[in-house]
PDB file of N, CA and C in Angstrom:
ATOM      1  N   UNK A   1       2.490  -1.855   8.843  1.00  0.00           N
ATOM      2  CA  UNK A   1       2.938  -0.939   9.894  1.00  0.00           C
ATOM      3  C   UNK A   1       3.466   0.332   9.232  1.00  0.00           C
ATOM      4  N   UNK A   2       3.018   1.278   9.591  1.00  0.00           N
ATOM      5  CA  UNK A   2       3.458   2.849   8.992  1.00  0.00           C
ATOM      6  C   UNK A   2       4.853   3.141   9.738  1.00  0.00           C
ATOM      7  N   UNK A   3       5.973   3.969   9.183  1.00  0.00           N
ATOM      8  CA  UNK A   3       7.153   4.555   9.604  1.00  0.00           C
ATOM      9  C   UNK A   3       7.013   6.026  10.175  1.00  0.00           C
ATOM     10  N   UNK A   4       6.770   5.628  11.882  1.00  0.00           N
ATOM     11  CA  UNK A   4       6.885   6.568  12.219  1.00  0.00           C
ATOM     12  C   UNK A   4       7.112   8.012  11.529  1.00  0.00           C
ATOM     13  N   UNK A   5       8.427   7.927  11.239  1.00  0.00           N
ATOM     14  CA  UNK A   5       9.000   8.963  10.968  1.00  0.00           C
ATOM     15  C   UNK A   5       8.546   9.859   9.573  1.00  0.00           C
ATOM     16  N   UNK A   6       7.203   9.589   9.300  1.00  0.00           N
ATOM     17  CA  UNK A   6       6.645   9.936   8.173  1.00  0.00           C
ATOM     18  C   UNK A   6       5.377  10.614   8.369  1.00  0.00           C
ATOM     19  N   UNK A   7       5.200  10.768   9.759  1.00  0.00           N
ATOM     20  CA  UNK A   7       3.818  11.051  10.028  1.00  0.00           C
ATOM     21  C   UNK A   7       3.984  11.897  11.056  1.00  0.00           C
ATOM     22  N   UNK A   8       2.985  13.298  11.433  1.00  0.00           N
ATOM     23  CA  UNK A   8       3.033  14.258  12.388  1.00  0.00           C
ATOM     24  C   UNK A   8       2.466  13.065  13.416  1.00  0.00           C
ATOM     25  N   UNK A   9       1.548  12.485  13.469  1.00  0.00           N
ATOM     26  CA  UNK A   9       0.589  11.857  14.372  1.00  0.00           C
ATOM     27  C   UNK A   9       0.334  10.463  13.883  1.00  0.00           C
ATOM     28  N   UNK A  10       0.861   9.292  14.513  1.00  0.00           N
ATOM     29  CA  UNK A  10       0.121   8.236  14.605  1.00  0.00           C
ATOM     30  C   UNK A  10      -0.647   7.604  15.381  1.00  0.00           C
ATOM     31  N   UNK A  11      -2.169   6.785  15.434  1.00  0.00           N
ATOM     32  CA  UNK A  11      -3.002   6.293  16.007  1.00  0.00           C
ATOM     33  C   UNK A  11      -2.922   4.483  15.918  1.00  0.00           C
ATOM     34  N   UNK A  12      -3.583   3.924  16.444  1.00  0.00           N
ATOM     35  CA  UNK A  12      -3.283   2.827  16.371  1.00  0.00           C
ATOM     36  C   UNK A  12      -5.257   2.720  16.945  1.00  0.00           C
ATOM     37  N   UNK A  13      -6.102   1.922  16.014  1.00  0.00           N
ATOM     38  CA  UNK A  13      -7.489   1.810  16.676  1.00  0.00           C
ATOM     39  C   UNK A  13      -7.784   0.865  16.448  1.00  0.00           C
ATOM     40  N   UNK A  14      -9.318   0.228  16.300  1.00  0.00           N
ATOM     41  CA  UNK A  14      -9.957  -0.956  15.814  1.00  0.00           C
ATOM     42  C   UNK A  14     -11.111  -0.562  15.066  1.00  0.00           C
ATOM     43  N   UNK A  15     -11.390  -1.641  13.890  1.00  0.00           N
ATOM     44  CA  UNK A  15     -12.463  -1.012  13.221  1.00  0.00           C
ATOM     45  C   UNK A  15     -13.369  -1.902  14.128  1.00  0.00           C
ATOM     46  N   UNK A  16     -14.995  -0.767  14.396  1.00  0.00           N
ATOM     47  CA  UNK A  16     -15.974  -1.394  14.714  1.00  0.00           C
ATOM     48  C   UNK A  16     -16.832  -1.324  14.010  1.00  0.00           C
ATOM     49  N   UNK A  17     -17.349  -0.784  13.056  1.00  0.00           N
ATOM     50  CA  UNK A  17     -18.658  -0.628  11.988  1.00  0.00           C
ATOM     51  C   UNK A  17     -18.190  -0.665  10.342  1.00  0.00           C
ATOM     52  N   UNK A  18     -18.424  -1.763   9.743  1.00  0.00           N
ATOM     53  CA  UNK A  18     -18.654  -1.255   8.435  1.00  0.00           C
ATOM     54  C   UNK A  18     -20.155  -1.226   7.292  1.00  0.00           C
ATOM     55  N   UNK A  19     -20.349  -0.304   7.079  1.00  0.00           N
ATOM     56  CA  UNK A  19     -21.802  -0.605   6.509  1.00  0.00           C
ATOM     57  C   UNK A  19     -22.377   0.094   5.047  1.00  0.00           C
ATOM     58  N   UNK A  20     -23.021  -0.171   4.015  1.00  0.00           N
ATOM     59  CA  UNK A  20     -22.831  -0.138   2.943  1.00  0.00           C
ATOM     60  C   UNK A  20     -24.038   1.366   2.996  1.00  0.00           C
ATOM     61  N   UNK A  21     -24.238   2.406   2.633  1.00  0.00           N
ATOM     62  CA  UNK A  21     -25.196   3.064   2.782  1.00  0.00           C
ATOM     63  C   UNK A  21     -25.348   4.392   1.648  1.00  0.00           C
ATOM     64  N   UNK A  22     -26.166   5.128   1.335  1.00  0.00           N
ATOM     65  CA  UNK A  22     -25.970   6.064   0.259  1.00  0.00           C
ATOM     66  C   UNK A  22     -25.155   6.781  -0.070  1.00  0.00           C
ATOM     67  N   UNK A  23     -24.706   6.341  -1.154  1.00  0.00           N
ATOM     68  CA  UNK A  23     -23.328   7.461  -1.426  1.00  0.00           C
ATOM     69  C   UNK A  23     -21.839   6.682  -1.290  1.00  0.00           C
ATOM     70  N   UNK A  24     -22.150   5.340  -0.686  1.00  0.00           N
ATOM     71  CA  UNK A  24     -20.760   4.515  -0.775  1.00  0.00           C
ATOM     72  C   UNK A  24     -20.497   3.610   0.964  1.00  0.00           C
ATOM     73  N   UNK A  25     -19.478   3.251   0.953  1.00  0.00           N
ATOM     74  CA  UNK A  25     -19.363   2.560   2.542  1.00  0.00           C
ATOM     75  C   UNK A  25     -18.723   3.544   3.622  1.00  0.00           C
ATOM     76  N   UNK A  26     -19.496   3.468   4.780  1.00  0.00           N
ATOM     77  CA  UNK A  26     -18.702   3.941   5.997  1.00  0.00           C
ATOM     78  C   UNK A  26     -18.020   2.868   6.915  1.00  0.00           C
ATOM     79  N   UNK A  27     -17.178   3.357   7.138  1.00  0.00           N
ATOM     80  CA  UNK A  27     -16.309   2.623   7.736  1.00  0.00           C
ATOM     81  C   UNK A  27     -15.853   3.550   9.219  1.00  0.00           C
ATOM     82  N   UNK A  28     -16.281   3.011  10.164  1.00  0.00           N
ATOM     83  CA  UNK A  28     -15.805   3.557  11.796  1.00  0.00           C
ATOM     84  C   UNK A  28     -14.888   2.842  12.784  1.00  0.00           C
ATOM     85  N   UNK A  29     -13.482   3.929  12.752  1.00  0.00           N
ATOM     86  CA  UNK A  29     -12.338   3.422  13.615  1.00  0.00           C
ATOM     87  C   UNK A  29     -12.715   3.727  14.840  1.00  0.00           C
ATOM     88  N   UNK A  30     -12.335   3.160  16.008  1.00  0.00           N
ATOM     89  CA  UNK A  30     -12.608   3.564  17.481  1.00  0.00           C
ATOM     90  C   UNK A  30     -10.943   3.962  17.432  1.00  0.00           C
ATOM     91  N   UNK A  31     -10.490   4.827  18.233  1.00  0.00           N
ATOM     92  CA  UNK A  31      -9.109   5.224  18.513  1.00  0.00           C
ATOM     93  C   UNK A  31      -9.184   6.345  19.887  1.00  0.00           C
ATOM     94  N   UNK A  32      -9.179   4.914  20.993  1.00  0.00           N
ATOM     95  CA  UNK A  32      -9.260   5.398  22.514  1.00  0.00           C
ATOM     96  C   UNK A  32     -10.364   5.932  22.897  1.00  0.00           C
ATOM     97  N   UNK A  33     -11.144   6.556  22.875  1.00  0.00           N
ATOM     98  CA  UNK A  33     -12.015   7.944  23.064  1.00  0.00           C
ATOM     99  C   UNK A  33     -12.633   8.323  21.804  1.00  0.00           C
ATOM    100  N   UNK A  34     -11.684   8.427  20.224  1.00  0.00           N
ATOM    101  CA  UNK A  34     -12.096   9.189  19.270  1.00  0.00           C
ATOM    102  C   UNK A  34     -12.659   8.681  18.759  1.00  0.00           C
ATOM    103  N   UNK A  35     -13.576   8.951  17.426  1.00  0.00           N
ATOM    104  CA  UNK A  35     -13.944   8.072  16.439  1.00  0.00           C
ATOM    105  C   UNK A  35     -13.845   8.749  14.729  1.00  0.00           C
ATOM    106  N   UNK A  36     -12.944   7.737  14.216  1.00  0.00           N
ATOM    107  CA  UNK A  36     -12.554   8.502  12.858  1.00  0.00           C
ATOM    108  C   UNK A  36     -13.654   7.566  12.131  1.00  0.00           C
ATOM    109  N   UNK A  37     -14.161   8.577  10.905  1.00  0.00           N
ATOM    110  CA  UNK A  37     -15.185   8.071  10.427  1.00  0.00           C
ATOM    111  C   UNK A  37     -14.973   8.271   8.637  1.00  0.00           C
ATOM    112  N   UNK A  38     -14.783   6.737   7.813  1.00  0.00           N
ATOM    113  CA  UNK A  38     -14.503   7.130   6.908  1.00  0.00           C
ATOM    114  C   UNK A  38     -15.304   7.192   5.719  1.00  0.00           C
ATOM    115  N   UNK A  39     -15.650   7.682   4.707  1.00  0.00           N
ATOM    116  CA  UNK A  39     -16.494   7.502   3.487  1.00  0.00           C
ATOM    117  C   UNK A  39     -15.886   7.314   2.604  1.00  0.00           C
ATOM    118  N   UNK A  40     -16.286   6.031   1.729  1.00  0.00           N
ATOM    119  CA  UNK A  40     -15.506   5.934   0.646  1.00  0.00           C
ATOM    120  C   UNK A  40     -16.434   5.415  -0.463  1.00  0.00           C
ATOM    121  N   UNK A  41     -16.521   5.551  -1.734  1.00  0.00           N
ATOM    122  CA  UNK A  41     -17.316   4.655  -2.733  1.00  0.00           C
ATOM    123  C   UNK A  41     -17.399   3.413  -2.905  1.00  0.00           C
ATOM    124  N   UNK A  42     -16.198   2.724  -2.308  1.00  0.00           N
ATOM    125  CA  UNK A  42     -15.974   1.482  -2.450  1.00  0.00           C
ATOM    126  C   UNK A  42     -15.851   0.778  -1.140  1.00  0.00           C
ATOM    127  N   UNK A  43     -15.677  -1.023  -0.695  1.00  0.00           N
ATOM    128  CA  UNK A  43     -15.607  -1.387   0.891  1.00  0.00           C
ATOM    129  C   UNK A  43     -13.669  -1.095   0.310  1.00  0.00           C
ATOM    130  N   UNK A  44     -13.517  -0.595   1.915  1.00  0.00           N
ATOM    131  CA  UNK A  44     -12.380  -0.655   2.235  1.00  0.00           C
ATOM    132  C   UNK A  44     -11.844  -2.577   2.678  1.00  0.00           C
ATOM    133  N   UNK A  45     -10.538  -2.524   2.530  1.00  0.00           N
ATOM    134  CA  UNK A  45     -10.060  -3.916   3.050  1.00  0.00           C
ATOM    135  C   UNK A  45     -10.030  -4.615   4.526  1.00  0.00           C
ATOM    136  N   UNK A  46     -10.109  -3.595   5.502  1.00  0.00           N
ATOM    137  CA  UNK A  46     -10.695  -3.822   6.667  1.00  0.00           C
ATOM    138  C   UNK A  46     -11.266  -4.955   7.353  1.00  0.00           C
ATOM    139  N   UNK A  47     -11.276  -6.102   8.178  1.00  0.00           N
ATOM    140  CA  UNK A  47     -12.147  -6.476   8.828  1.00  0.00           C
ATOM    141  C   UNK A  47     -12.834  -5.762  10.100  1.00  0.00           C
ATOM    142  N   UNK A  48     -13.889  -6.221  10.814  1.00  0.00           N
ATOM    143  CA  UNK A  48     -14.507  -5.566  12.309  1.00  0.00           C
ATOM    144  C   UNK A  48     -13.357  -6.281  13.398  1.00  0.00           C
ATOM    145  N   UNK A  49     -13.261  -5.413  14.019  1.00  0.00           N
ATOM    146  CA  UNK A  49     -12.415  -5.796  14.934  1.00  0.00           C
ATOM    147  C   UNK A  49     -10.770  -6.011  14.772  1.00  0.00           C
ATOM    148  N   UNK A  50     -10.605  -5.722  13.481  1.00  0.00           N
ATOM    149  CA  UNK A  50      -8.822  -5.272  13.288  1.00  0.00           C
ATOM    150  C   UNK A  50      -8.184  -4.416  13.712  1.00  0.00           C
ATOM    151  N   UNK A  51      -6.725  -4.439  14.442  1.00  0.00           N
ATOM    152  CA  UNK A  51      -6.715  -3.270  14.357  1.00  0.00           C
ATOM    153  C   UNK A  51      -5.325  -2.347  13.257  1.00  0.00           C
ATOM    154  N   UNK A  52      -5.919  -1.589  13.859  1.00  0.00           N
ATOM    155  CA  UNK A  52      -5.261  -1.085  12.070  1.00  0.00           C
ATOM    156  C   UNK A  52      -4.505   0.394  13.037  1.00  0.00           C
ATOM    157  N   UNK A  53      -3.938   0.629  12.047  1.00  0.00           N
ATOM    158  CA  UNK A  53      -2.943   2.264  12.323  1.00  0.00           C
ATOM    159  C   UNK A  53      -3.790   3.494  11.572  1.00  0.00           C
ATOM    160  N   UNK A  54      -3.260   4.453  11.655  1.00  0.00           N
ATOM    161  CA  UNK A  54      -3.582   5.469  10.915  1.00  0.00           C
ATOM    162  C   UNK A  54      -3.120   6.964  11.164  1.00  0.00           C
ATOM    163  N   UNK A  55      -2.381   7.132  10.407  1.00  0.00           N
ATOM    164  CA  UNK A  55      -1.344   8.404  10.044  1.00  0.00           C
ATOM    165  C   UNK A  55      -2.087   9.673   9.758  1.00  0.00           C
ATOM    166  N   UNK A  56      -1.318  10.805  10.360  1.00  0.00           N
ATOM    167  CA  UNK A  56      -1.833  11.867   9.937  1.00  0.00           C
ATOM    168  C   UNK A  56      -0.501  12.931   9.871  1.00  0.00           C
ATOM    169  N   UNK A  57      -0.973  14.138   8.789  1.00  0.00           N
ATOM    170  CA  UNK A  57       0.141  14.863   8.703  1.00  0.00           C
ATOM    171  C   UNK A  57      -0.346  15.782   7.875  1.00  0.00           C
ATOM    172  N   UNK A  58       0.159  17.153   7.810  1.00  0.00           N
ATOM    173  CA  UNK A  58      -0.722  18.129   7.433  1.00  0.00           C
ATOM    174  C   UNK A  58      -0.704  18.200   5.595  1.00  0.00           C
ATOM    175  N   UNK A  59      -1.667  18.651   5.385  1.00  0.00           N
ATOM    176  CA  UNK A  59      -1.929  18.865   3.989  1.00  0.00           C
ATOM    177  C   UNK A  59      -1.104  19.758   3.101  1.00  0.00           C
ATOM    178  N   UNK A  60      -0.959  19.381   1.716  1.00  0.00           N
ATOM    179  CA  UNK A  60      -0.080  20.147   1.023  1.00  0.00           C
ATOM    180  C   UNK A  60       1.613  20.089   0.986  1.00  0.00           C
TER     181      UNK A  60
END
């Protein structure tokens, strides 16, 4: 669980897609309406259908 108080914006979604493809794994959060979409070289720890948080806050 992330501390609020550390983040401009928190989400709360579910992962629905993970899939292995050129260039590394994507990984797709559903969050209400949105869809955050992640790329990474490696599988993230994730299962389908978890749901997971995810923080945001500006750069720098």
């Amino acid at each position: 669980e992330l501390d609020p108080s550390e983040w401009e914006l928190l989400m709360r979604g579910y992962v629905y897609l993970k899939r292995r493809g050129e260039g590394g794994w994507r990984t797709l959060i559903s969050i209400g309406g949105l869809i955050l979409r992640l790329q990474t070289p490696y599988e993230v720890g994730f299962r389908l259908m978890e749901r997971v948080c995810v923080g945001a806050r500006p750069a720098g």
